[in-house]
Protein backbone atom coordinates (compact mmCIF):
# COMPACT_ATOMS: atom_id res chain seq x y z
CA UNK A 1 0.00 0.00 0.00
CA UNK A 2 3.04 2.55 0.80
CA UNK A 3 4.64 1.80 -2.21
CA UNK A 4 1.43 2.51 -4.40
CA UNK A 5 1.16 5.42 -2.76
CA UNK A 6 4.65 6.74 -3.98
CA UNK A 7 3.98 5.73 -7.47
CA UNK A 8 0.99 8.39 -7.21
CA UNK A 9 2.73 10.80 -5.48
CA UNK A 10 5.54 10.24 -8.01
CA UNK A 11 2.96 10.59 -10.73
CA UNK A 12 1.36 13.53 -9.52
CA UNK A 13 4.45 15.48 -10.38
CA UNK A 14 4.27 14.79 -14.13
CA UNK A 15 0.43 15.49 -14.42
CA UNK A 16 1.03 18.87 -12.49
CA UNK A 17 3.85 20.23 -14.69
CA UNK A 18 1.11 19.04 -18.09
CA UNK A 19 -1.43 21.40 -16.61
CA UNK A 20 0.70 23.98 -16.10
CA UNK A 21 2.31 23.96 -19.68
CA UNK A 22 -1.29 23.78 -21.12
CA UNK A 23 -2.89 26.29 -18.84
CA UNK A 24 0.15 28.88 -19.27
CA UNK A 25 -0.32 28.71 -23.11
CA UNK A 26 -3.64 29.13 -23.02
CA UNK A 27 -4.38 31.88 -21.02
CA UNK A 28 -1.83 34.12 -22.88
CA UNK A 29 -3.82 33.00 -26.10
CA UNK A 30 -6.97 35.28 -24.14
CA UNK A 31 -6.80 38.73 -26.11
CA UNK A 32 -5.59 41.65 -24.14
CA UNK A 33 -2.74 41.89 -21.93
CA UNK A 34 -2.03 43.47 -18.57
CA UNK A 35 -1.85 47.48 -18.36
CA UNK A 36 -3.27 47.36 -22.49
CA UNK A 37 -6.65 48.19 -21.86
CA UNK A 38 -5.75 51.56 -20.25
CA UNK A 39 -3.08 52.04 -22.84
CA UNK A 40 -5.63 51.58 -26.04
CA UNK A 41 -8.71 54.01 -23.92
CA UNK A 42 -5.57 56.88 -23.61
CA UNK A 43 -5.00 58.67 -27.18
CA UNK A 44 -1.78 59.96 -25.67
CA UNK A 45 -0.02 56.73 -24.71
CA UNK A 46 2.30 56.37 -27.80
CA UNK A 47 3.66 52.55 -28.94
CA UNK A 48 7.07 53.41 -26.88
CA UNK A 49 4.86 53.59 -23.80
CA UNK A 50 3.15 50.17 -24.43
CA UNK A 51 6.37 48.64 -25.33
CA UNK A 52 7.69 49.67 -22.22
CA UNK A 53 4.04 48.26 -20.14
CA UNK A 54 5.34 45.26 -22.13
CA UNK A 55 8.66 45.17 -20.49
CA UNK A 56 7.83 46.16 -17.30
CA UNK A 57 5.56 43.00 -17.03
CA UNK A 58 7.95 40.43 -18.89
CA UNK A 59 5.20 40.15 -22.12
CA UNK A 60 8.01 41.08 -24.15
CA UNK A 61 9.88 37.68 -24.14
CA UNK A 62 8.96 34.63 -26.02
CA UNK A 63 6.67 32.72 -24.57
CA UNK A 64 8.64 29.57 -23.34
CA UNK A 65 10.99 31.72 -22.11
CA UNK A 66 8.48 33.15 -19.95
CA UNK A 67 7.18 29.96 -18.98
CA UNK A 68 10.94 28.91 -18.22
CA UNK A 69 11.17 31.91 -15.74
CA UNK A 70 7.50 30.88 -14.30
CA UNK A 71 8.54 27.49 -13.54
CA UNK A 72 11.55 28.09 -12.09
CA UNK A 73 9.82 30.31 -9.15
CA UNK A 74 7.27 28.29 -9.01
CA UNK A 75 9.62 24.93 -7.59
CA UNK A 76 10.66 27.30 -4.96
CA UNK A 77 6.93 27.68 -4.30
CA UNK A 78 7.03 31.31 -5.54
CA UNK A 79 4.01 32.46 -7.34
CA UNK A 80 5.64 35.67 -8.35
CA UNK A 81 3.92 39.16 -7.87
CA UNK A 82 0.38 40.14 -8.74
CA UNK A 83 -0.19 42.27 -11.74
CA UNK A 84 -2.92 44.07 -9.97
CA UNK A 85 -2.48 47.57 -8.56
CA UNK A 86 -1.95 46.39 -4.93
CA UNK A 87 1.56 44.54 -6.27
CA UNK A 88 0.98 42.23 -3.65
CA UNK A 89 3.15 38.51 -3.98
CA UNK A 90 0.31 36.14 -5.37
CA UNK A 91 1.07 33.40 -2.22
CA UNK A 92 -0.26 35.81 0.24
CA UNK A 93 -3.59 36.77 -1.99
CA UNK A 94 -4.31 33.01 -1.81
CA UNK A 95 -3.21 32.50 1.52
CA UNK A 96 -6.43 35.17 2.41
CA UNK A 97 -9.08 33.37 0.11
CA UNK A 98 -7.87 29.74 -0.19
CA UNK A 99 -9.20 28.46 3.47
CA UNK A 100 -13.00 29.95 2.89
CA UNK A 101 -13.34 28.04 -0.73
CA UNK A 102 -11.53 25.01 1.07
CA UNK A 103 -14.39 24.86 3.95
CA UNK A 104 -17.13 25.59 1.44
CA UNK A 105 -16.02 22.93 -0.41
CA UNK A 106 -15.58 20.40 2.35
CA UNK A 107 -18.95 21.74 3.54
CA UNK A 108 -20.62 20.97 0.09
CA UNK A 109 -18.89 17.31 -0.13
CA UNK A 110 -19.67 16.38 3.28
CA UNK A 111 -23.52 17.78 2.38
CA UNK A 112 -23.64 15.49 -1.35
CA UNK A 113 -22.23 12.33 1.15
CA UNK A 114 -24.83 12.99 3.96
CA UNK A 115 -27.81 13.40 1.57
CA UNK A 116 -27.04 11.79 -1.95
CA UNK A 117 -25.86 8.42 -0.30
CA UNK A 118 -29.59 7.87 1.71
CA UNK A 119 -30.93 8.61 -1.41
CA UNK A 120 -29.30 6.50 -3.37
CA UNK A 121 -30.12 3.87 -0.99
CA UNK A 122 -34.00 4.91 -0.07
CA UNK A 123 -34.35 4.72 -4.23
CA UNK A 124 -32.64 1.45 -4.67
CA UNK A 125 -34.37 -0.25 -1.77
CA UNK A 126 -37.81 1.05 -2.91
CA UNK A 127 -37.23 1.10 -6.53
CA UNK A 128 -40.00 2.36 -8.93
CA UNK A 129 -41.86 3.60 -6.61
CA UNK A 130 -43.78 7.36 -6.12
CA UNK A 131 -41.03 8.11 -3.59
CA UNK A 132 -38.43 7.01 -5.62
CA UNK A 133 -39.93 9.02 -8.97
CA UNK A 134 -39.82 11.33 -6.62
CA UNK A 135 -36.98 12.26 -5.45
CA UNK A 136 -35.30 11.54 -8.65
CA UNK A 137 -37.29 14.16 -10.36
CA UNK A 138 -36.53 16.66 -7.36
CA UNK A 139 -32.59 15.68 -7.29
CA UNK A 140 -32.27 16.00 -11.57
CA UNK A 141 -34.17 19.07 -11.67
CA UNK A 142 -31.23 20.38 -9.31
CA UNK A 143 -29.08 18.74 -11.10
CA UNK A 144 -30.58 20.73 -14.52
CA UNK A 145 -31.09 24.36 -13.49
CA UNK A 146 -28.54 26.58 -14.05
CA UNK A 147 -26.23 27.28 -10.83
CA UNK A 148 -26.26 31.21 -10.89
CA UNK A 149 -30.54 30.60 -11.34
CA UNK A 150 -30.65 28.80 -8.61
CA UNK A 151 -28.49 30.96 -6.69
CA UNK A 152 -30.54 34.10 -7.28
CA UNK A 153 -33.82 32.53 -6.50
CA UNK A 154 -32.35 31.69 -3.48
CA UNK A 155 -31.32 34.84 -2.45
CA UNK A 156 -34.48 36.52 -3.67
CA UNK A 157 -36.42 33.91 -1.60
CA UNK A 158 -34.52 33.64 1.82
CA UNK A 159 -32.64 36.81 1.87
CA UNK A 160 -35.07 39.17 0.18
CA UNK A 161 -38.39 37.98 0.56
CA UNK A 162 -37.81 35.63 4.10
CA UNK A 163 -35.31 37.61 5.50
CA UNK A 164 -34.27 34.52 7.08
CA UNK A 165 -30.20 34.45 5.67
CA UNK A 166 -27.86 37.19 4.55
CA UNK A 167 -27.13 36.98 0.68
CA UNK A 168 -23.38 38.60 0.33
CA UNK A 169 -20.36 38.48 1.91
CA UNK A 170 -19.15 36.13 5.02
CA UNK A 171 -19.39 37.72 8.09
CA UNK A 172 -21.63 40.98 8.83
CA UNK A 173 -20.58 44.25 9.29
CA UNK A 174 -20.61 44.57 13.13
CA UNK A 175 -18.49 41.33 13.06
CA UNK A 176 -16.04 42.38 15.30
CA UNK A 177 -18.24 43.40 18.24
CA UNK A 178 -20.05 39.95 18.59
CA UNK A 179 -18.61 37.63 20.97
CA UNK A 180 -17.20 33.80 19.68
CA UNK A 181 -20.67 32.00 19.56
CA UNK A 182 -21.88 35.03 17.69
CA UNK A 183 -19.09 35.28 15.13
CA UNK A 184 -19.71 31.49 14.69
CA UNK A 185 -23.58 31.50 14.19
CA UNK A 186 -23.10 34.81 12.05
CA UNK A 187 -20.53 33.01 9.38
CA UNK A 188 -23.11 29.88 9.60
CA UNK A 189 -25.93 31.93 8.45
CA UNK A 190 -23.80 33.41 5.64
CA UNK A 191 -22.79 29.83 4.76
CA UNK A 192 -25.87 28.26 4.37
CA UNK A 193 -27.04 29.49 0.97
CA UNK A 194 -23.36 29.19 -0.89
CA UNK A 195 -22.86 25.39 0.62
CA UNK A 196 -26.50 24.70 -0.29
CA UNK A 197 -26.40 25.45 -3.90
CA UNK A 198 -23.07 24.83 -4.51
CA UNK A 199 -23.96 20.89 -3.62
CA UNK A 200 -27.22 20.98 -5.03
CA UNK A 201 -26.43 20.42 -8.53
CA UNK A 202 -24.05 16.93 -7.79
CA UNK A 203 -26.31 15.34 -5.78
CA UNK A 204 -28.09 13.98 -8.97
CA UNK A 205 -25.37 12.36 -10.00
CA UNK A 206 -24.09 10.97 -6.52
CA UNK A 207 -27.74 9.52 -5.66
CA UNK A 208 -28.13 8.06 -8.93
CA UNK A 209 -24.16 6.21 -9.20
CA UNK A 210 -25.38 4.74 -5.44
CA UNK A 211 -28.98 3.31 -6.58
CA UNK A 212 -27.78 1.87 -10.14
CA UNK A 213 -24.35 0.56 -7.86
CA UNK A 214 -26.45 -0.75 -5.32
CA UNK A 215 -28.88 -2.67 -7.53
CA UNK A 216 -26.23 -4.32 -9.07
CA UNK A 217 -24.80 -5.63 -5.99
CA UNK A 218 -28.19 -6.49 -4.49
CA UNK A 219 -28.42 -9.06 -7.73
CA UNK A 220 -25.07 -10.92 -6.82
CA UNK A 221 -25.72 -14.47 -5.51
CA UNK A 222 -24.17 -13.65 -2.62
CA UNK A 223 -27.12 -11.37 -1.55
CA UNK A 224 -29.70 -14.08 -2.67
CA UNK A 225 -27.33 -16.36 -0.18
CA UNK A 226 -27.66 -13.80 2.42
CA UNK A 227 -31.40 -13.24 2.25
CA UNK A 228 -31.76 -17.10 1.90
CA UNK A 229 -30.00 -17.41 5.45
CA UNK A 230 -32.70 -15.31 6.67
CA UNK A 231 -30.80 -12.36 7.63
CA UNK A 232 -32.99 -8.77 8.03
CA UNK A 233 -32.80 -6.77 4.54
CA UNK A 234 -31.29 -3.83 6.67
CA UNK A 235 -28.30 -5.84 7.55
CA UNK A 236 -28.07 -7.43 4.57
CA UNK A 237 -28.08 -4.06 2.58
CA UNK A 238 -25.87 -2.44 5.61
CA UNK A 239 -23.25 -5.07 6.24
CA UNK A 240 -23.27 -6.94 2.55
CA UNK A 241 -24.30 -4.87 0.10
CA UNK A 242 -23.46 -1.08 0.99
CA UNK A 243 -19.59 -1.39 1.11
CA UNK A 244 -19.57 -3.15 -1.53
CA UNK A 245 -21.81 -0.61 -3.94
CA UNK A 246 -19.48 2.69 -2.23
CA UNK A 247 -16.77 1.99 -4.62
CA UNK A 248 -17.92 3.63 -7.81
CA UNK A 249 -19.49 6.36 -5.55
CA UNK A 250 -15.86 6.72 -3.90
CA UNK A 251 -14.53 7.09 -7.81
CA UNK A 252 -17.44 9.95 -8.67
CA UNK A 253 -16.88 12.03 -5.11
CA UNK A 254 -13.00 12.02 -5.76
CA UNK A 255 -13.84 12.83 -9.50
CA UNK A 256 -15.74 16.09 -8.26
CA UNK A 257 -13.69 17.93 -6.45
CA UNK A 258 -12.38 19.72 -9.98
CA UNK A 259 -16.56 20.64 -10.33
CA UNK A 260 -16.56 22.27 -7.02
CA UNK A 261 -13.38 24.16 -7.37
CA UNK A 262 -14.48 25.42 -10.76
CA UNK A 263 -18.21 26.19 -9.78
CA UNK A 264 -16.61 28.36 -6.53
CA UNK A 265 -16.13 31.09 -9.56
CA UNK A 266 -20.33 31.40 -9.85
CA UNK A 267 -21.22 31.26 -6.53
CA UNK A 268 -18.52 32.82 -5.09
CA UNK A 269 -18.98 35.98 -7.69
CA UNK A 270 -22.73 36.20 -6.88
CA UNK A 271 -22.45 36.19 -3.18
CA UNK A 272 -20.02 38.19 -3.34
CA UNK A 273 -17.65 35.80 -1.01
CA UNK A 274 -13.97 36.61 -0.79
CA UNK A 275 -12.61 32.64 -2.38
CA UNK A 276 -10.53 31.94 -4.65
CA UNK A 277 -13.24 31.75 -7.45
CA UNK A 278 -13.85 35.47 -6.96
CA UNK A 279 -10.19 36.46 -6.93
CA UNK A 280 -9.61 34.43 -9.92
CA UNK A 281 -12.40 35.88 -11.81
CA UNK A 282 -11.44 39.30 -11.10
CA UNK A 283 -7.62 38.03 -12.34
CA UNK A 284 -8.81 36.58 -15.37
CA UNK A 285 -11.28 40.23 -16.33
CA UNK A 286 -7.35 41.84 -15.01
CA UNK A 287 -5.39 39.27 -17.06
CA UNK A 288 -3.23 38.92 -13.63
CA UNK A 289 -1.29 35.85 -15.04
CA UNK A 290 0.98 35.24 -12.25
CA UNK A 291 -2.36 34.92 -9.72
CA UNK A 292 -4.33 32.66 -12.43
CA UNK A 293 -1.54 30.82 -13.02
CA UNK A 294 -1.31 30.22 -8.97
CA UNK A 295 -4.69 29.25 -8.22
CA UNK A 296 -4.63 27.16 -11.24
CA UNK A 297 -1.52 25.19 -9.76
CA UNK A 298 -3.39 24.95 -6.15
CA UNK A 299 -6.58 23.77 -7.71
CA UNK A 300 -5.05 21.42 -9.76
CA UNK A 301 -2.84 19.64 -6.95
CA UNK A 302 -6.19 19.55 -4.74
CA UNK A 303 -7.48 17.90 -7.33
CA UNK A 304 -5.03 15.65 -7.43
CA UNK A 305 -5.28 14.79 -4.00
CA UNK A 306 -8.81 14.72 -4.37
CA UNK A 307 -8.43 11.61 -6.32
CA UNK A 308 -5.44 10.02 -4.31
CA UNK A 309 -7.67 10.61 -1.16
CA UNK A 310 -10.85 8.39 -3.47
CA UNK A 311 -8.13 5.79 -4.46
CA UNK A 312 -7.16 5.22 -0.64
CA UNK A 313 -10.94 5.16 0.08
CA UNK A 314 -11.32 2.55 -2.08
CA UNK A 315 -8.74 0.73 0.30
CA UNK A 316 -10.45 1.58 3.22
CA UNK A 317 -14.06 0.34 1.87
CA UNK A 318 -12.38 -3.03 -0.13
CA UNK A 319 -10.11 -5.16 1.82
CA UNK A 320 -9.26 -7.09 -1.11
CA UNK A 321 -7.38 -3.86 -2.53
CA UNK A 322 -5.66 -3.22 0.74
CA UNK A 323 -4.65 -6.94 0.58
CA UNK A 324 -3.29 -6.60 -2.94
């Protein structure tokens, strides 16, 4: 098991060094550049002034030498400074953002595992019938509405017209006068909406991989064998069946850990939440390479451990992989 685990670690390097090389070239195929916009609105900045904007940011090299220069900061774990106005290094912008995407994120996965699993099962156990149509029709029409949709009903429902939760931000504005509990129940409350829709739209897929999984095991002989023993169908489906139909499910939650990183951009932009989606949609409308370029490193090594952590799982939940 420790050995397979180096090979992947091993791996990973390769697979993060592709995704840089691809991701580099392609956002410097985006039209526009850094400090141009300004330059083309001004009548009196001359072509010696741009060539110089050029300079000043490095554009004016070939691109693989640029890329060269990247990389070699970036094994030294130096992202290299923000384009932005603030010049700030791009390690400490992320540093700010990166741990609120990271909890909404865990929030949302554990909130597709609490939910989608049950009703997987609940749809497998009782298939085909109303409660099974459904919640199947409730969980794809989730699944089908657009995120940012969603996300403004949402607000226009609970925050507008309830005035239950608060619709922007992360904390309020008298945040620093509350006392712990407070500070706690107010970031909650800002939570809720964000976590909600940003799992809404994979539990669809989650429930479904666990009922089609779980039917399949439920049809092995060994089940019939079970059930033929006289054993309860709870523990048959609990101790027999369940483990056993969590693999693919494993593969699928470790697969969508790219879909939540990428969706923080939406619902991070329309709640206005400081994450890393919102900083690296205001980067890519800047064309800040050095900070896309460094969230798209971090998201794609969590990523990557988002699948080494559902390989591992599949350890945990099949002994006959750990034995191997």
């Amino acid at each position: 098991m420790l050995q397979y685990l180096a090979k992947r670690l091993v791996f990973m390097v390769p697979m993060i060094f592709g995704i840089t090389l691809v991701s580099f070239a392609v956002i410097h195929l985006v039209p526009g550049e850094p400090g141009m916009l300004e330059a083309e609105m001004n009548p009196k900045v001359t072509r010696e002034a741009r060539e110089r904007i050029r300079a000043f940011y490095g554009l004016d090299k070939p691109l693989y030498v640029q890329y060269w220069t990247w990389l070699k900061r970036i094994v030294r774990l130096d992202f290299g400074t923000s384009f932005a106005t603030d010049r700030r290094p791009v390690i400490d912008k992320i540093k700010e953002r990166l741990p609120i995407t990271m909890l909404i994120n865990l929030l949302s996965m554990g909130l597709i595992f609490i939910f989608g699993i049950p009703i997987g099962v609940y749809c497998a156990r009782y298939k085909d019938s109303i409660m099974d149509k459904s919640l199947t029709s409730f969980v794809f029409a989730g699944y089908a509405a657009p995120t940012f949709w969603v996300a403004l009903l949402a607000m226009i429902f609970f925050g507008v017209y309830l005035e239950m939760l608060p619709v922007s931000g992360i904390k309020s504005y008298d945040f620093s006068d509350m006392n712990i509990f407070e500070k706690v129940g107010d970031v909650s409350k800002h939570l809720v909406l964000p976590v909600a829709i940003s799992a809404v739209g994979s539990l669809a897929g989650i429930s479904r991989y666990m009922k089609s999984s779980l039917l399949e095991v439920l049809r092995q002989e060994y089940i019939t064998t079970a059930y033929a023993k006289g054993l309860p169908e709870k523990m048959v489906i609990r101790r027999h069946a369940l483990r056993n139909a969590l693999l693919p499910v494993i593969t699928i939650l470790g697969l969508s850990v790219p879909g939540l990183i990428g969706g923080s951009v939406i619902f991070e932009s329309i709640f206005s939440i400081p994450g890393m989606g919102q900083l690296f949609y205001f980067s890519v409308m800047a064309r800040d390479y050095p900070t896309i370029m460094g969230i798209l490193v971090i998201g794609a090594f969590l990523t990557l451990i988002g699948n080494l952590i559902a390989d591992v799982s599949y350890a945990v939940a099949d002994p006959r992989i750990r034995i191997g």
